[in-house]
PDB file of N, CA and C in Angstrom:
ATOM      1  N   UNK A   1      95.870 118.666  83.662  1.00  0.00           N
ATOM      2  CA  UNK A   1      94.643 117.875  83.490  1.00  0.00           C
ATOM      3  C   UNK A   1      94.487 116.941  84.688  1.00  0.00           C
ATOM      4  N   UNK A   2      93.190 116.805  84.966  1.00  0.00           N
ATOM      5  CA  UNK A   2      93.057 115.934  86.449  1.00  0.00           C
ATOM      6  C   UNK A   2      93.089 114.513  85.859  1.00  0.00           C
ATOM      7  N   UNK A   3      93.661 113.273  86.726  1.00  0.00           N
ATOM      8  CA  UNK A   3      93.207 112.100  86.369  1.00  0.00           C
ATOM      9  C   UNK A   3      91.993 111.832  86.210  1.00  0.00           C
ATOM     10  N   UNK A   4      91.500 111.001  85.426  1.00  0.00           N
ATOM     11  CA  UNK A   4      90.372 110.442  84.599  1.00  0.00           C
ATOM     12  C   UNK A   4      90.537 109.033  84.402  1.00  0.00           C
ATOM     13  N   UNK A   5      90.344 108.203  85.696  1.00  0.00           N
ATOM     14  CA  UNK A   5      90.385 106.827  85.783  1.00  0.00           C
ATOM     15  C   UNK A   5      89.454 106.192  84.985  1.00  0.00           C
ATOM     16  N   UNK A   6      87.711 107.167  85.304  1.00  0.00           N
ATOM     17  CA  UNK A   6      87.130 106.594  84.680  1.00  0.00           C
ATOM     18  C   UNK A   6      86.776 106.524  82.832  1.00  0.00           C
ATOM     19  N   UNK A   7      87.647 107.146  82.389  1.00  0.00           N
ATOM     20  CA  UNK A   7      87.225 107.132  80.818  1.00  0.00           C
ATOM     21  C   UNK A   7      88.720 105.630  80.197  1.00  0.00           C
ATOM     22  N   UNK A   8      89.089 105.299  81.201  1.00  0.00           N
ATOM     23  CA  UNK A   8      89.981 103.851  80.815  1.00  0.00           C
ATOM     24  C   UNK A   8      89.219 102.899  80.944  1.00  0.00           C
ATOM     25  N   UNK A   9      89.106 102.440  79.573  1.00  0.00           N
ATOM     26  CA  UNK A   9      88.228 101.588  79.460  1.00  0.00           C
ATOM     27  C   UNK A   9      88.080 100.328  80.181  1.00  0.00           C
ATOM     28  N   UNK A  10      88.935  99.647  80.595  1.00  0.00           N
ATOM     29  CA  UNK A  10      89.087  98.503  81.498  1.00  0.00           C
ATOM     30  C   UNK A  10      88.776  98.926  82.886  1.00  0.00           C
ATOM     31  N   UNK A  11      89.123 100.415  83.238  1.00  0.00           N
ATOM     32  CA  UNK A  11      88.655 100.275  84.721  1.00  0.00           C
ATOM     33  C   UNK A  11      86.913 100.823  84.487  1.00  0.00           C
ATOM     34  N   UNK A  12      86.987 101.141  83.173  1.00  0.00           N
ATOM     35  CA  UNK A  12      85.262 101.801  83.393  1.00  0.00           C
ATOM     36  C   UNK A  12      84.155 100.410  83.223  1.00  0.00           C
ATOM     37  N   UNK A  13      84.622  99.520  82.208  1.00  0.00           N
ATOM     38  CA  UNK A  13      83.820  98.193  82.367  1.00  0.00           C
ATOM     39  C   UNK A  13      83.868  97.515  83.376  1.00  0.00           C
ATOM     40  N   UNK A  14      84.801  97.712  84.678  1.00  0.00           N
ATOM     41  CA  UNK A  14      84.894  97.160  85.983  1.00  0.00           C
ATOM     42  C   UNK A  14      84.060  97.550  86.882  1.00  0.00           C
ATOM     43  N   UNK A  15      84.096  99.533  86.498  1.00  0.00           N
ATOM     44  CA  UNK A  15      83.306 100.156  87.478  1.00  0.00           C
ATOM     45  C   UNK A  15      82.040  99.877  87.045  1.00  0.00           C
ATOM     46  N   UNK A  16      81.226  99.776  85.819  1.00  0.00           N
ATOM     47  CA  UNK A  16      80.332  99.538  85.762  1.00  0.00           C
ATOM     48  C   UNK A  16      79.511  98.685  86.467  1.00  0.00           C
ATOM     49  N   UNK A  17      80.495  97.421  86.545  1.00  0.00           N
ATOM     50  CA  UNK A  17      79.900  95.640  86.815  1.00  0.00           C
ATOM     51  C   UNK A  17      79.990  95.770  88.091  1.00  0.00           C
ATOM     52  N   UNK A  18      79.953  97.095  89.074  1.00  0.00           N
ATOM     53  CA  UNK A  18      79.303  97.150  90.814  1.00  0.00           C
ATOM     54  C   UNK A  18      77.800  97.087  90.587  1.00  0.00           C
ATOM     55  N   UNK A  19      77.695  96.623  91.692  1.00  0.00           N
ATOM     56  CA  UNK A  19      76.184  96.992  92.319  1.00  0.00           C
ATOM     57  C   UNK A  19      75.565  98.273  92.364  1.00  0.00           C
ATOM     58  N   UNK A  20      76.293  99.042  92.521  1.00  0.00           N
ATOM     59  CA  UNK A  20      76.071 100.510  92.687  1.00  0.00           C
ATOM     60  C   UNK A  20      76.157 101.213  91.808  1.00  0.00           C
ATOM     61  N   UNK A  21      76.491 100.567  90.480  1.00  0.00           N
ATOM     62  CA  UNK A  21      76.895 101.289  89.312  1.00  0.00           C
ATOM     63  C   UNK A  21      75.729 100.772  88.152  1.00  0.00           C
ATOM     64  N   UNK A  22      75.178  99.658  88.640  1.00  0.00           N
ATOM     65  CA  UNK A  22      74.028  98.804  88.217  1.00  0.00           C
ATOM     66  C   UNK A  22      72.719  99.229  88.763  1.00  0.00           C
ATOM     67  N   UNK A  23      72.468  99.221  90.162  1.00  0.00           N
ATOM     68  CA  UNK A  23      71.074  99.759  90.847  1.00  0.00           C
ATOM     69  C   UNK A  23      71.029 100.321  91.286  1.00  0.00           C
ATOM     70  N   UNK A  24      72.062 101.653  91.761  1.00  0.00           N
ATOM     71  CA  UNK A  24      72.362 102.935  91.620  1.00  0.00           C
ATOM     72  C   UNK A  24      71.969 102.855  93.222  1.00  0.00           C
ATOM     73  N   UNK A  25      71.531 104.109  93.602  1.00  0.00           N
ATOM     74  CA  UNK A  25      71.499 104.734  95.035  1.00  0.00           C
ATOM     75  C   UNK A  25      71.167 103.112  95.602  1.00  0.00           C
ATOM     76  N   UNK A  26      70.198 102.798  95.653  1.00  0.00           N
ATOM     77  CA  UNK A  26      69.740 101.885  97.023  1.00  0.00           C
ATOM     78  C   UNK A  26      71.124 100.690  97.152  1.00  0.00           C
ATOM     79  N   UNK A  27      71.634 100.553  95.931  1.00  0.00           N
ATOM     80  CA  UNK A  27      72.435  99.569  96.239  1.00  0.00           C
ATOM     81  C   UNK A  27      74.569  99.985  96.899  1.00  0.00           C
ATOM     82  N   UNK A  28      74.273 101.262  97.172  1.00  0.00           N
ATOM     83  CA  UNK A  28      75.360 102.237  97.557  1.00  0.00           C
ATOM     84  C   UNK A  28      75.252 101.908  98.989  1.00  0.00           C
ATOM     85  N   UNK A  29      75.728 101.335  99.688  1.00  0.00           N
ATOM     86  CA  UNK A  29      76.146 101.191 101.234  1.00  0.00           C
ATOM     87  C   UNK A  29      76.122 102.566 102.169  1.00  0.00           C
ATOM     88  N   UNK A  30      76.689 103.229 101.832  1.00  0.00           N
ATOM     89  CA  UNK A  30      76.440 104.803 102.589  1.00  0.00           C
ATOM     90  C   UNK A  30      75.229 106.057 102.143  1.00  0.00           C
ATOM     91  N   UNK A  31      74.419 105.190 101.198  1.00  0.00           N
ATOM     92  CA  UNK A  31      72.937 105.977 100.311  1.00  0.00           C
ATOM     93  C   UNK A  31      72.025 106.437 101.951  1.00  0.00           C
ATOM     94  N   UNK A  32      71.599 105.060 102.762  1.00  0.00           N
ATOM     95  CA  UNK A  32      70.667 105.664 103.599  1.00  0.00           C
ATOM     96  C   UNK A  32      71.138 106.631 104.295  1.00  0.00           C
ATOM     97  N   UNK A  33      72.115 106.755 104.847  1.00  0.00           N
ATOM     98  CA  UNK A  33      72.489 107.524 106.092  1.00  0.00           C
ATOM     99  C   UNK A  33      73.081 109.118 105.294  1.00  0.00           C
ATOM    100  N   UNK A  34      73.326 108.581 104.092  1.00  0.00           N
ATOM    101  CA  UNK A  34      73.205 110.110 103.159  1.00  0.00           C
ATOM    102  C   UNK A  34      72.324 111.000 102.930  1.00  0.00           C
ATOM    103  N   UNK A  35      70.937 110.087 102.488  1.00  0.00           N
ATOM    104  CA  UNK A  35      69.866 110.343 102.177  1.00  0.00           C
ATOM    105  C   UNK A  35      69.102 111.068 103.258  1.00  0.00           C
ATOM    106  N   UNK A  36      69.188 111.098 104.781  1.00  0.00           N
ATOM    107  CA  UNK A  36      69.129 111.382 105.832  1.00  0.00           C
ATOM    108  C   UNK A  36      69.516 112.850 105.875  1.00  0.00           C
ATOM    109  N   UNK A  37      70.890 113.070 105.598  1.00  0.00           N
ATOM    110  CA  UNK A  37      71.128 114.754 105.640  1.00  0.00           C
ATOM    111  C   UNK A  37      70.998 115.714 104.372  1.00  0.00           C
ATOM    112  N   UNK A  38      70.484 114.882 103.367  1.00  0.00           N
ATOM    113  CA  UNK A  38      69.544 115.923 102.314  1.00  0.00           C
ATOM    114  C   UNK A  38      68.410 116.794 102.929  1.00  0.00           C
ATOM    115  N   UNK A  39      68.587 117.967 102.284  1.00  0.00           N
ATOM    116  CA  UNK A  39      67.407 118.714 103.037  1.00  0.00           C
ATOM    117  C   UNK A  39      66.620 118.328 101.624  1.00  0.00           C
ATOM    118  N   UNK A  40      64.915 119.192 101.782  1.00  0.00           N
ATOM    119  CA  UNK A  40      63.861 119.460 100.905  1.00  0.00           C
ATOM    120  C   UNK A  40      64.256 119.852  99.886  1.00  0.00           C
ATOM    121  N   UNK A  41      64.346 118.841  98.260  1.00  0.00           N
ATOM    122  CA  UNK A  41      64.535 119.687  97.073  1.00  0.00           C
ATOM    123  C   UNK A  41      63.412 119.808  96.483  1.00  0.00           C
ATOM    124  N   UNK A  42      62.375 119.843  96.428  1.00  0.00           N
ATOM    125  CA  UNK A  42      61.233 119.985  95.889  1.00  0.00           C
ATOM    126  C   UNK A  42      61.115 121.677  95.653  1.00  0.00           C
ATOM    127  N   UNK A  43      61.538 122.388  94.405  1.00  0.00           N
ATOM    128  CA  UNK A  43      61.639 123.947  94.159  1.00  0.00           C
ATOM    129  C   UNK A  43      62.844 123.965  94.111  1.00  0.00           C
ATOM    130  N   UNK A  44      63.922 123.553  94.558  1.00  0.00           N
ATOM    131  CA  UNK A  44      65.229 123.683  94.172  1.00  0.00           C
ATOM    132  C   UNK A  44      65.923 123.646  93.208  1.00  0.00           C
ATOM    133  N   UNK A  45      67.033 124.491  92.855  1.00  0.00           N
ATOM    134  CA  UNK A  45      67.669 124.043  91.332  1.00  0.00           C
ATOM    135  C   UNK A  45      69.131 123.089  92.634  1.00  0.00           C
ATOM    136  N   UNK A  46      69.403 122.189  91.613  1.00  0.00           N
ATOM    137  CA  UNK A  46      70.133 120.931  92.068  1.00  0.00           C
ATOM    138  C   UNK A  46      71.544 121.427  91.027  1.00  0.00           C
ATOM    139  N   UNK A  47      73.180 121.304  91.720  1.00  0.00           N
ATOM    140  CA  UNK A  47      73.445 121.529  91.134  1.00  0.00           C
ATOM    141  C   UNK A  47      74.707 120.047  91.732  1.00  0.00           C
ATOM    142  N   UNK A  48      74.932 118.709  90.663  1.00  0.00           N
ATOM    143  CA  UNK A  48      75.623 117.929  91.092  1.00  0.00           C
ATOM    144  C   UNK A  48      77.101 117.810  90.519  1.00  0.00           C
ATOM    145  N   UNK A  49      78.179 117.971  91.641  1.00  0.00           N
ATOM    146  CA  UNK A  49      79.883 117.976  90.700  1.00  0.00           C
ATOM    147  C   UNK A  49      80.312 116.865  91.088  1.00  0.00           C
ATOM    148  N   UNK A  50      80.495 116.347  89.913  1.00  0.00           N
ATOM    149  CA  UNK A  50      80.839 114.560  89.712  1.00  0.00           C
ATOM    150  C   UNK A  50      80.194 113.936  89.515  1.00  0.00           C
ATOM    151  N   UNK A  51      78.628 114.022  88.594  1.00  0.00           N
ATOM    152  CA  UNK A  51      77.583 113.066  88.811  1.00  0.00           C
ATOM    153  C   UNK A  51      77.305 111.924  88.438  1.00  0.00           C
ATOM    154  N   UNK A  52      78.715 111.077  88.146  1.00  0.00           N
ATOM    155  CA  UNK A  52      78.493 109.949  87.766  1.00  0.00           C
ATOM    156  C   UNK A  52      77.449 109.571  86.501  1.00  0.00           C
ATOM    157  N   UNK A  53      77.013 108.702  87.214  1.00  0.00           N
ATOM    158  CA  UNK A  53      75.730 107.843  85.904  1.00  0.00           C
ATOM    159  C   UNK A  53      74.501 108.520  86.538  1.00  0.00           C
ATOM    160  N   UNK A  54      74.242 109.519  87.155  1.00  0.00           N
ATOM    161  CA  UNK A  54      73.424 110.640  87.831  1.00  0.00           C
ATOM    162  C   UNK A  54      72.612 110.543  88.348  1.00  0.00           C
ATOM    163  N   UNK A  55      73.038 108.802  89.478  1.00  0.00           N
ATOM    164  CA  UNK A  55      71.998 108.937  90.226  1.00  0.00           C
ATOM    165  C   UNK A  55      71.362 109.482  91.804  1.00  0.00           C
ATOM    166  N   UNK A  56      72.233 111.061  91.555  1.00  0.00           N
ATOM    167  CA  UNK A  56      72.089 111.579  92.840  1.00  0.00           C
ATOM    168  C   UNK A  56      70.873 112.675  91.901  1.00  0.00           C
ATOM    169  N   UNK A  57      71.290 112.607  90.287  1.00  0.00           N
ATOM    170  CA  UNK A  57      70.857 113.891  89.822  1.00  0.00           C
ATOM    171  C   UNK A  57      69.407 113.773  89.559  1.00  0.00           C
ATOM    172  N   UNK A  58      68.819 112.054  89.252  1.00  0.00           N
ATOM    173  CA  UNK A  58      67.411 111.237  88.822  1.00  0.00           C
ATOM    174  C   UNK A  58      66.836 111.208  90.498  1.00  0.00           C
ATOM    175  N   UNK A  59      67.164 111.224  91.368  1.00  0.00           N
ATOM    176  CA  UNK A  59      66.638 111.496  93.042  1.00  0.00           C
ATOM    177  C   UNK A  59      66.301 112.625  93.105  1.00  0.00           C
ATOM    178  N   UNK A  60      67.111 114.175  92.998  1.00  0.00           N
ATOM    179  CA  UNK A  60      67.122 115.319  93.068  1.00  0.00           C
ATOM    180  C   UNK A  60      65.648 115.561  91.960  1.00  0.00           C
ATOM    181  N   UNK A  61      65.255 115.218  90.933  1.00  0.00           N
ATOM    182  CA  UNK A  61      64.411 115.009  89.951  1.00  0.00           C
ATOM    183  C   UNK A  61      63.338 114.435  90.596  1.00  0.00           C
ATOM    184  N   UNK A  62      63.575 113.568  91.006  1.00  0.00           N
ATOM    185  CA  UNK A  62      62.022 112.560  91.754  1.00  0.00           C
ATOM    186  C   UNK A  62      61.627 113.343  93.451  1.00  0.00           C
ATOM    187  N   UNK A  63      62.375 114.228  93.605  1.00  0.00           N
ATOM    188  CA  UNK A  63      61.854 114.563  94.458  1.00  0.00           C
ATOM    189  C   UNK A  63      61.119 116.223  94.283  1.00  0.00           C
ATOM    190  N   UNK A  64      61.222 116.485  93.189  1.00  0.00           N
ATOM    191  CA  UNK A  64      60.666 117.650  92.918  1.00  0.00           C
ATOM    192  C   UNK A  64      61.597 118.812  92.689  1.00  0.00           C
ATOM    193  N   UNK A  65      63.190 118.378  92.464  1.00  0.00           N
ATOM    194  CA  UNK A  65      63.615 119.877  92.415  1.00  0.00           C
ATOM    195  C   UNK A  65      63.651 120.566  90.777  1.00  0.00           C
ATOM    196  N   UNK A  66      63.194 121.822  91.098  1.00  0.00           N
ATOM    197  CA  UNK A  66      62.949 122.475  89.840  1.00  0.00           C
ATOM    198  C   UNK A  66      63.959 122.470  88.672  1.00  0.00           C
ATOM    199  N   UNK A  67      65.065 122.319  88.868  1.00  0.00           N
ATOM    200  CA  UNK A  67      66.326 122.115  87.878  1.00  0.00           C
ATOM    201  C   UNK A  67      67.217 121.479  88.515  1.00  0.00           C
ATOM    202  N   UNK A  68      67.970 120.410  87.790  1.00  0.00           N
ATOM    203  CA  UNK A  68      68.757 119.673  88.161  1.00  0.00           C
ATOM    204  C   UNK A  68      69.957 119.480  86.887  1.00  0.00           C
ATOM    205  N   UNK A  69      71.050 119.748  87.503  1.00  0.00           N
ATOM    206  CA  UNK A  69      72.270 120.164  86.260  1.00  0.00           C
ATOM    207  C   UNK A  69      72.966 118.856  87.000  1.00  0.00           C
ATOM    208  N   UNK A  70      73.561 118.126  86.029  1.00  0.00           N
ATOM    209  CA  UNK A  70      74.864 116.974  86.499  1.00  0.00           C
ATOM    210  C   UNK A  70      76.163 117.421  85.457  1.00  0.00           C
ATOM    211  N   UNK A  71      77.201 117.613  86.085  1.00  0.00           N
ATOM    212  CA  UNK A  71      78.458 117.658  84.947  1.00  0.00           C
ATOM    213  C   UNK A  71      79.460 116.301  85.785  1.00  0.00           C
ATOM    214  N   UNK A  72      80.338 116.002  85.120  1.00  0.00           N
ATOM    215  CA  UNK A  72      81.521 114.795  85.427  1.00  0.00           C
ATOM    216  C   UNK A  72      82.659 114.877  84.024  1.00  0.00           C
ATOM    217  N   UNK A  73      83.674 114.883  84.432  1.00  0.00           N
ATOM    218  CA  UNK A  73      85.078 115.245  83.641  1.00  0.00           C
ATOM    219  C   UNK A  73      84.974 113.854  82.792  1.00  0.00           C
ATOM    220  N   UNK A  74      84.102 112.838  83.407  1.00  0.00           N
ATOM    221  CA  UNK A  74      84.272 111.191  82.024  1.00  0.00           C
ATOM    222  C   UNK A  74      83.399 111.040  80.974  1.00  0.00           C
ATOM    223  N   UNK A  75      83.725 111.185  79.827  1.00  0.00           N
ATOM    224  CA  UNK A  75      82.918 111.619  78.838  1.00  0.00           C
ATOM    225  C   UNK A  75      82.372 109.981  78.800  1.00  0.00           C
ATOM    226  N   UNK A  76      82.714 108.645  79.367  1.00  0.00           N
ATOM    227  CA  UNK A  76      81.925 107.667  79.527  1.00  0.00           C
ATOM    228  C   UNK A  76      80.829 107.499  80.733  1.00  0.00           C
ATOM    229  N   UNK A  77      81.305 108.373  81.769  1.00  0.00           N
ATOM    230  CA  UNK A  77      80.143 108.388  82.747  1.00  0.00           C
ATOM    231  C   UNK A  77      78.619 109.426  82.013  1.00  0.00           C
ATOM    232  N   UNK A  78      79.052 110.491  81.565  1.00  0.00           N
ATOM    233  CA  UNK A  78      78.339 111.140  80.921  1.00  0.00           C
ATOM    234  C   UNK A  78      77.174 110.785  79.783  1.00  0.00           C
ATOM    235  N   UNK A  79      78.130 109.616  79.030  1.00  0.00           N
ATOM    236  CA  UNK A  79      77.524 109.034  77.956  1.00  0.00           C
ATOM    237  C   UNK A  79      76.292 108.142  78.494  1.00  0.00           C
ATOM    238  N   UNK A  80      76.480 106.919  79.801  1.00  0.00           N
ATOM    239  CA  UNK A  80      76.201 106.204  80.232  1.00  0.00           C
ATOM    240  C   UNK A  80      74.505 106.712  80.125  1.00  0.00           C
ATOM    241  N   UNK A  81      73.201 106.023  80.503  1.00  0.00           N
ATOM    242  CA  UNK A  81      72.427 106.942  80.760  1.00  0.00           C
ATOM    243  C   UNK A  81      71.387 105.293  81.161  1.00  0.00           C
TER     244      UNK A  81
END
């Protein structure tokens, strides 16, 4: 079984209380210069491994891609919404 830091509850109420875990992409330090080597998803099916609280998967969505799947091994990141 892989580690699963985040379904411990003390480190998941920690990870939560970031910035980045709160206002999601814009407040991620390495978002712009990421956001940069995305190509066009608009028609795309999106397929994200690790998607956190899914906010690569709600971008992939706002930009038009036709399906967008998120999976993540933390049944609290998952829950999160």
């Amino acid at each position: 079984m892989k580690q699963n830091k985040y379904d411990d509850n003390g480190f998941f109420a920690n990870y939560s209380r970031m910035s980045r875990s709160i206002d999601g992409l814009e407040a991620a330090g390495e978002w712009h210069s990421f956001r940069q080597m995305l190509p066009e998803l608009s028609g795309k099916r999106v397929l994200d491994i690790g998607c956190g609280f899914g906010w690569h998967c709600r971008y992939a969505s706002e930009q038009g891609a036709a399906s967008v799947v998120g999976i993540d091994i933390s049944a609290n990141m998952l829950a999160r919404r």
